[in-house]
Protein backbone atom coordinates (compact mmCIF):
# COMPACT_ATOMS: atom_id res chain seq x y z
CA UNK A 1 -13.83 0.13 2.62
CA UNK A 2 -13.80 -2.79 0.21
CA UNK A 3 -14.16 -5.73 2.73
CA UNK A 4 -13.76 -8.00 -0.19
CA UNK A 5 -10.37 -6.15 -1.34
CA UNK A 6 -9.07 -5.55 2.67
CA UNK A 7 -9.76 -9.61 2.77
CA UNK A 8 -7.98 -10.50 -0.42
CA UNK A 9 -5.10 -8.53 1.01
CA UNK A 10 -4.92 -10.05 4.09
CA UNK A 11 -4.62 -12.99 2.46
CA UNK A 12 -2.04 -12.40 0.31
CA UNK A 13 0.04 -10.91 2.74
CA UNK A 14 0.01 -14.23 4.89
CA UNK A 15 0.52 -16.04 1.87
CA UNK A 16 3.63 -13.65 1.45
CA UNK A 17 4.42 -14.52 5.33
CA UNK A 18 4.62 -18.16 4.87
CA UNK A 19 6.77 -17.72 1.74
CA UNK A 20 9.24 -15.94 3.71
CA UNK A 21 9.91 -18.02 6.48
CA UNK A 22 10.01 -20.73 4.46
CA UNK A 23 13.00 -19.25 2.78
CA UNK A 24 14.45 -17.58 6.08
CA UNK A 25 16.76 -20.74 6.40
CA UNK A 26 18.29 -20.55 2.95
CA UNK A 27 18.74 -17.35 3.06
CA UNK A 28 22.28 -17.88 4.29
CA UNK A 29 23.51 -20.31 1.42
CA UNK A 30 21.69 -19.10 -1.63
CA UNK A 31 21.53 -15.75 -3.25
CA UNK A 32 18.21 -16.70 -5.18
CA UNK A 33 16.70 -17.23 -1.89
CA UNK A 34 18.18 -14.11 -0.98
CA UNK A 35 16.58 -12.19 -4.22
CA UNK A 36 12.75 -14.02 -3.94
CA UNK A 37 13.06 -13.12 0.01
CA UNK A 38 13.45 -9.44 -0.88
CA UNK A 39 11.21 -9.33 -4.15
CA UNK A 40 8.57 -10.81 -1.65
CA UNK A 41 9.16 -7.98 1.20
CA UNK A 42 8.19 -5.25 -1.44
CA UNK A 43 5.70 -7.20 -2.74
CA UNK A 44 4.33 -7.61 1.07
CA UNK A 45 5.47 -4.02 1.87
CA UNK A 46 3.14 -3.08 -1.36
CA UNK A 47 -0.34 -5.11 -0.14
CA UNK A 48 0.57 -3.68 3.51
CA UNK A 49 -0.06 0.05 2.08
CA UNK A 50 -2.74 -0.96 0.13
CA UNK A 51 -4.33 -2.31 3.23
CA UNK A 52 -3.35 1.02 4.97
CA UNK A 53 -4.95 2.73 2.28
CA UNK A 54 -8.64 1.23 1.71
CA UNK A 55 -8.55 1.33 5.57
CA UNK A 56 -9.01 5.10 5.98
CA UNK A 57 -12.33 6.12 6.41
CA UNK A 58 -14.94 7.24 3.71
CA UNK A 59 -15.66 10.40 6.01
CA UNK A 60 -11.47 11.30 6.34
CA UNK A 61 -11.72 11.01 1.90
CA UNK A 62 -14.76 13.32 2.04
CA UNK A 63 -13.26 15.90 4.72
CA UNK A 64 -9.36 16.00 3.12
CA UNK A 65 -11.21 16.78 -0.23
CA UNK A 66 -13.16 19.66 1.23
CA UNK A 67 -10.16 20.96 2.97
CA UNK A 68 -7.95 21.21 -0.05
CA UNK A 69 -10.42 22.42 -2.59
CA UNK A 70 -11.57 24.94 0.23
CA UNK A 71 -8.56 27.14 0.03
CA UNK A 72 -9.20 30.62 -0.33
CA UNK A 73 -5.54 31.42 -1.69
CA UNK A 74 -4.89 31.85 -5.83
CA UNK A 75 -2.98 29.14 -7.03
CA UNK A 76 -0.62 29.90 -10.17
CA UNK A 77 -2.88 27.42 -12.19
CA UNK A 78 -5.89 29.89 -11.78
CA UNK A 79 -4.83 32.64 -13.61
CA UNK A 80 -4.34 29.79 -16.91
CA UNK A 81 -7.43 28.30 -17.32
CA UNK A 82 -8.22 27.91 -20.58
């Protein structure tokens, strides 16, 4: 894992955090508060599965790689290789 990247992330999702409750309280008389509040939950949403993703562990990579190349079935794509 990236500790630089998982750190930027972090980051940015806090940044995201404070953004949003910042515009919790307008949420109720504006509807561009309303749009920038839910542009920045995907946004946040987005970094949150990033995070998830450089998270997983460099051995889990290795072992799902091995697993699916590992199959012993014929796949349809076999019989076309070029």
């Amino acid at each position: 894992m990236s500790s630089q990247k998982a750190h930027k992330l972090r980051q940015t999702i806090l940044k995201y955090n404070t953004e949003m409750s910042k515009l919790k309280d307008e949420l109720i008389y504006s509807q561009e508060a309303n749009i920038k509040y839910n542009k920045l939950v995907i946004k946040k949403a987005v970094c949150r599965q990033e995070l998830a993703a450089e998270k997983r562990n460099l051995l889990q990579k290795i072992m799902n790689k091995l697993h699916l190349n590992s199959s012993k079935e014929k796949l349809i794509c076999d019989y076309f290789k070029s």
